[in-house]
N, C-alpha and C. Protein backbone atom coordinates (compact mmCIF):
# COMPACT_ATOMS: atom_id res chain seq x y z
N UNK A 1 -9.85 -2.91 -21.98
CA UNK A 1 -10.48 -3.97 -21.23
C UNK A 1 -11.20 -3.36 -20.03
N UNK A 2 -12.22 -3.92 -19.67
CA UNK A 2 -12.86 -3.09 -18.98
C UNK A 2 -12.99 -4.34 -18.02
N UNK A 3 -12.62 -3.57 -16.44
CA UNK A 3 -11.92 -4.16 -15.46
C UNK A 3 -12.85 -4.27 -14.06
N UNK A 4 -14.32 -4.59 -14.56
CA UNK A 4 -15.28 -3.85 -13.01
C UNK A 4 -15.55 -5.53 -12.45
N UNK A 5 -14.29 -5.82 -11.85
CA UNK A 5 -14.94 -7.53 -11.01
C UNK A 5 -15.76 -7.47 -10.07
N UNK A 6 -16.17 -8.56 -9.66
CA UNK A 6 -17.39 -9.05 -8.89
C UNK A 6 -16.62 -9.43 -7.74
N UNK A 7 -16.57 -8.65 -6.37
CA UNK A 7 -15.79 -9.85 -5.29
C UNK A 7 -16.44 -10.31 -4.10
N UNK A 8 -15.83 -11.38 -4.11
CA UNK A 8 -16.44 -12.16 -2.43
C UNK A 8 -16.36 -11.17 -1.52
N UNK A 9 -16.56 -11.68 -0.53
CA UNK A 9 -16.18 -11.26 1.06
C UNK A 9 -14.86 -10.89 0.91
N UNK A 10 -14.67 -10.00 2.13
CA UNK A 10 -13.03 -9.86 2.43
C UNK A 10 -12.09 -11.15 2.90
N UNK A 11 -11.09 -10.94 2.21
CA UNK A 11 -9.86 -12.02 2.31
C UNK A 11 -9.65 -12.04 3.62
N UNK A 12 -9.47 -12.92 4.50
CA UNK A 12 -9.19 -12.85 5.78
C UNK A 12 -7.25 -12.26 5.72
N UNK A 13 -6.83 -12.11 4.93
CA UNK A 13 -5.76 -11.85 4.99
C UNK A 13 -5.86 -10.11 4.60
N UNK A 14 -6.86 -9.64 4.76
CA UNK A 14 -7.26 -8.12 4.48
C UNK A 14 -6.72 -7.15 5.49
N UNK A 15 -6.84 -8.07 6.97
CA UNK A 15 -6.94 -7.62 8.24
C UNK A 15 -5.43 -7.38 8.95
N UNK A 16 -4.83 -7.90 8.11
CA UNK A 16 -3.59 -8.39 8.63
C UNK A 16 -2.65 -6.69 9.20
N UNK A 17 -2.00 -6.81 10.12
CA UNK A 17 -1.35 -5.51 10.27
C UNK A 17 -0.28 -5.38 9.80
N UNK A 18 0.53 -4.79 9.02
CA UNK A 18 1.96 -4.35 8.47
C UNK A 18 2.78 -4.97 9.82
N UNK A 19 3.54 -5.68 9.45
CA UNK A 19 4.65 -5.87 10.05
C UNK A 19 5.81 -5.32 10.83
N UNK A 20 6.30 -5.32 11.83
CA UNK A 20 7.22 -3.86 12.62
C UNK A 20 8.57 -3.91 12.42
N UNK A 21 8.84 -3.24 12.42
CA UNK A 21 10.54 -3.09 11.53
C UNK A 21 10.99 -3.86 12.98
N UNK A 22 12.43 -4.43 12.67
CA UNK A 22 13.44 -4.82 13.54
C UNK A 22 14.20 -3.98 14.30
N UNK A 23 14.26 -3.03 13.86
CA UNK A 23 15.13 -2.11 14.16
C UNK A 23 15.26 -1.29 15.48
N UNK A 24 16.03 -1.31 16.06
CA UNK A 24 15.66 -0.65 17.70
C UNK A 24 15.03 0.90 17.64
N UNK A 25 14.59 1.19 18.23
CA UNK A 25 14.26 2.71 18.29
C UNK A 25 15.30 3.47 19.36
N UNK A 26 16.02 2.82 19.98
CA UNK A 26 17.13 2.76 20.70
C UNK A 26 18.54 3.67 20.38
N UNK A 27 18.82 5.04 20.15
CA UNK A 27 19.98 5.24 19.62
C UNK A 27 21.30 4.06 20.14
N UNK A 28 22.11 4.27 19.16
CA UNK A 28 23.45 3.25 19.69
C UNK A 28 24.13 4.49 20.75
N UNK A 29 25.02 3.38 22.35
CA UNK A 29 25.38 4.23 22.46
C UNK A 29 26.79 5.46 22.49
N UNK A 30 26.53 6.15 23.28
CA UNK A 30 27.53 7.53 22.40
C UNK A 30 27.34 8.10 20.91
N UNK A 31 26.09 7.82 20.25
CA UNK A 31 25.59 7.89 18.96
C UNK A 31 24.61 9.00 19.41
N UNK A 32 24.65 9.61 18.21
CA UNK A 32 23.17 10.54 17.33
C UNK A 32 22.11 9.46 17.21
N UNK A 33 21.01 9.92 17.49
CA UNK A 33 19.75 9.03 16.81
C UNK A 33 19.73 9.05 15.57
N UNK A 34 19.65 8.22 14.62
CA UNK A 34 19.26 8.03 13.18
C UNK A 34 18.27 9.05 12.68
N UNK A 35 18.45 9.99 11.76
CA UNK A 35 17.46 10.86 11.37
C UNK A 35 16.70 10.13 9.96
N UNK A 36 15.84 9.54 9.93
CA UNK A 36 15.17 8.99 8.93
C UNK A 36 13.81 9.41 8.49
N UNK A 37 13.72 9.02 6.94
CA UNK A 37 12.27 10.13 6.57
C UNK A 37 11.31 9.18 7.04
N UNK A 38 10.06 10.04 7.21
CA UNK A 38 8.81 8.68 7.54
C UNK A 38 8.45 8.44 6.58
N UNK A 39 8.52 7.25 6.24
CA UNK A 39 7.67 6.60 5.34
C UNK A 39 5.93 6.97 5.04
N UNK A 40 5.41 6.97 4.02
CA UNK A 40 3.83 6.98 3.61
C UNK A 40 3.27 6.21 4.45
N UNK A 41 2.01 6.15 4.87
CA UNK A 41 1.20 5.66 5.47
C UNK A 41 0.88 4.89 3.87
N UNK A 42 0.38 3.35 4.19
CA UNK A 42 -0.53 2.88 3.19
C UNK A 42 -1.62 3.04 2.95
N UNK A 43 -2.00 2.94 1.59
CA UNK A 43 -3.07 4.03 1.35
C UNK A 43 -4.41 2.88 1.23
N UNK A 44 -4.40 1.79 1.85
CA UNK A 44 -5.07 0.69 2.35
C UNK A 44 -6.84 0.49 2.93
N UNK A 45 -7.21 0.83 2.59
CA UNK A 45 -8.49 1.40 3.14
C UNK A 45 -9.35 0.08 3.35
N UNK A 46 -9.07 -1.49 3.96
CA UNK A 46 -9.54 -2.32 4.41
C UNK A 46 -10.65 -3.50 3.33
N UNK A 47 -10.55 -2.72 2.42
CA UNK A 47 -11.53 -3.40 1.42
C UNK A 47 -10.99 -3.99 0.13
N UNK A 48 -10.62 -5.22 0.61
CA UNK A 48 -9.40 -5.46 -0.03
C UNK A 48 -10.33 -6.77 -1.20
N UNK A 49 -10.02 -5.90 -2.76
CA UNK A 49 -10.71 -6.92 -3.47
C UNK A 49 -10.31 -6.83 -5.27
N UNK A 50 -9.79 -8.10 -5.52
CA UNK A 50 -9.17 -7.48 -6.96
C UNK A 50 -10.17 -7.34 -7.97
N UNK A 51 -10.20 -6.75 -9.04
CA UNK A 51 -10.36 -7.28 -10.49
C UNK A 51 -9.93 -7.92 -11.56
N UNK A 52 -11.06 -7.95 -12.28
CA UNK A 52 -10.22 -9.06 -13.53
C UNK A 52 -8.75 -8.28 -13.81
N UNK A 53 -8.23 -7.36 -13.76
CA UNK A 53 -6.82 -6.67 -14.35
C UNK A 53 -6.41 -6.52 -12.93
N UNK A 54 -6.21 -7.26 -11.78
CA UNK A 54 -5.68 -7.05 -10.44
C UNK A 54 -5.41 -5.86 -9.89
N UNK A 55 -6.21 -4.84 -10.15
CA UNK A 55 -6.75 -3.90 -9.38
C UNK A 55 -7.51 -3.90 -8.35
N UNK A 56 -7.05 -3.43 -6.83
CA UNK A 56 -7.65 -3.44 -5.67
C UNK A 56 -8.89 -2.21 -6.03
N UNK A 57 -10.02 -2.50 -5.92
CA UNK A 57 -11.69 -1.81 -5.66
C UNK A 57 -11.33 -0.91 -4.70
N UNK A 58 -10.98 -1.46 -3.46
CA UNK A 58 -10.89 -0.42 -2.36
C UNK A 58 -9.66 0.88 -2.60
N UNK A 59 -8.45 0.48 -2.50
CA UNK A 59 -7.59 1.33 -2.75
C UNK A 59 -7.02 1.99 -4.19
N UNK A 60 -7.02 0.95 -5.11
CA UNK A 60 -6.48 1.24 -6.47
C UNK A 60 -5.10 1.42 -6.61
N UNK A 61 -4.79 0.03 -5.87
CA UNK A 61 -3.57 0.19 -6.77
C UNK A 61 -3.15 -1.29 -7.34
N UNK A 62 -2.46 -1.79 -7.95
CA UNK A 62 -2.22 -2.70 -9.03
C UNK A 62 -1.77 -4.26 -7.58
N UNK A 63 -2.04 -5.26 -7.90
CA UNK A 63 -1.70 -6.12 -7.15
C UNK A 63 -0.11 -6.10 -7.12
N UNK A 64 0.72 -5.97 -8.26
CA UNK A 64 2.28 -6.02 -7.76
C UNK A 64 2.71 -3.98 -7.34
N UNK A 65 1.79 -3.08 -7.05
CA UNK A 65 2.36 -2.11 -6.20
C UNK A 65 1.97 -2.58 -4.81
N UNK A 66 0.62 -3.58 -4.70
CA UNK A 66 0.33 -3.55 -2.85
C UNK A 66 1.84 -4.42 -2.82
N UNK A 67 2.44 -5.42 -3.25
CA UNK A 67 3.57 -6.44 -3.26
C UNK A 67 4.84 -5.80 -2.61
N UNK A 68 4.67 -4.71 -3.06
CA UNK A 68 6.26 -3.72 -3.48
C UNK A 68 5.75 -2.80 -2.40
N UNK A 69 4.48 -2.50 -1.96
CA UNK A 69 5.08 -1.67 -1.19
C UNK A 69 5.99 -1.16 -0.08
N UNK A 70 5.28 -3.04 0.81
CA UNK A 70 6.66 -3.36 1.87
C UNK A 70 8.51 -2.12 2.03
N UNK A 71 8.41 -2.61 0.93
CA UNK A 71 10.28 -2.43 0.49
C UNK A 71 10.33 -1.17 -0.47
N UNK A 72 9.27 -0.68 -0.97
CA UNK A 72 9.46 1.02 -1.55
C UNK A 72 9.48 1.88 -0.94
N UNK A 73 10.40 2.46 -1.23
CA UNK A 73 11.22 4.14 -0.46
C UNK A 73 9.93 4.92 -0.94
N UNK A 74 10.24 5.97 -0.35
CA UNK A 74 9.22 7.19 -0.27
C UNK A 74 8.65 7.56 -1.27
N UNK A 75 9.52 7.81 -2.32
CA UNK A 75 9.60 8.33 -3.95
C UNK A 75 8.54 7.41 -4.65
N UNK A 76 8.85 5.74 -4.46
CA UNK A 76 7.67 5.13 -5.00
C UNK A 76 6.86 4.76 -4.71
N UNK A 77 6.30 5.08 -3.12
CA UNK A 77 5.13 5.30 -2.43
C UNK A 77 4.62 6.35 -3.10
N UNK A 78 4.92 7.46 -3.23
CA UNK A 78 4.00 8.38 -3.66
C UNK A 78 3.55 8.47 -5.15
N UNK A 79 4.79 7.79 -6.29
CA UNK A 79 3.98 7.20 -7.07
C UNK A 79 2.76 6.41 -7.22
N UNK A 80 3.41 5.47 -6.52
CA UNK A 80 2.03 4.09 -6.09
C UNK A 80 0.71 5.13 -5.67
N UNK A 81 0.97 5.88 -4.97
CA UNK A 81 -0.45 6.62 -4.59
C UNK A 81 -0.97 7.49 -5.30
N UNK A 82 -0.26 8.03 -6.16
CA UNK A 82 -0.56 8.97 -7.05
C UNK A 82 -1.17 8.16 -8.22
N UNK A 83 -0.39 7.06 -8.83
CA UNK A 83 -1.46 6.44 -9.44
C UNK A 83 -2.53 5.33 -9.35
N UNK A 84 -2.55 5.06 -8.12
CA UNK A 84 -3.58 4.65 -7.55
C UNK A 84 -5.11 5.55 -7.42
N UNK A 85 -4.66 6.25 -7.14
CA UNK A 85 -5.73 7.68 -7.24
C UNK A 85 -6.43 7.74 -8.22
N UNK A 86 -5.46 8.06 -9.55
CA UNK A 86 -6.12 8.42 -11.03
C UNK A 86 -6.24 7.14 -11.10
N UNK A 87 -6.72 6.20 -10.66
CA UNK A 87 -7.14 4.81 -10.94
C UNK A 87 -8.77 4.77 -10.75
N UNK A 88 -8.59 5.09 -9.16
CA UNK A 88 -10.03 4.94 -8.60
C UNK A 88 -10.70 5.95 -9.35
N UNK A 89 -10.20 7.63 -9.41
CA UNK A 89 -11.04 8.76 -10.24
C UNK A 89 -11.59 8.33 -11.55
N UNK A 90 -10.75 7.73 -12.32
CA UNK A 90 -11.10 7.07 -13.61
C UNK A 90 -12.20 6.47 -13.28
N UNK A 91 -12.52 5.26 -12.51
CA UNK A 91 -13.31 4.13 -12.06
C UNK A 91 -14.54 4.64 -11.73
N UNK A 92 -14.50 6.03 -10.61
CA UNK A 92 -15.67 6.53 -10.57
C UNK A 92 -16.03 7.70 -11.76
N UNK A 93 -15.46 8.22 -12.65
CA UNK A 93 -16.03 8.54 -13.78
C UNK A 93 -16.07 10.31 -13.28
């Protein structure tokens, strides 16, 4: 199936900023600070527009990986980006 949609304008919901964790940056105290991995940057590039097979144009990745990314650990961030990639490369040929 060949997947090259036509899109409007940007979604006003394109703009939106990721949300900030709850979490204090605060060690507890008499505590160690939490050593935690950083998360991926999203690989989001503002041009937010599906196709007929809900593929984002701008970034390339599938409408239920932008969904998931929220709540995916590292491991399937870099999936998500990795095949997001060979998405767009495909696309541009």
């Amino acid at each position: 199936m060949n997947c090259w949609g036509k899109c409007s304008p940007a979604s006003p919901w394109s703009n939106l900023e990721p949300a900030l964790s709850s979490k204090s940056s605060e060690p507890r105290s008499g505590a160690e600070p939490e050593r935690v991995a950083p998360l991926l940057a999203s690989p989001c590039v503002r041009r937010c527009c599906l196709d007929e097979c809900d593929i984002c144009l701008g970034c390339g990745r599938s409408l239920n990986e932008i969904l998931d990314w929220g709540s995916a650990d590292t491991a399937r961030r870099q999936a998500i980006c990795q095949a997001a990639q060979a998405r767009l490369s495909q696309r541009r040929g």
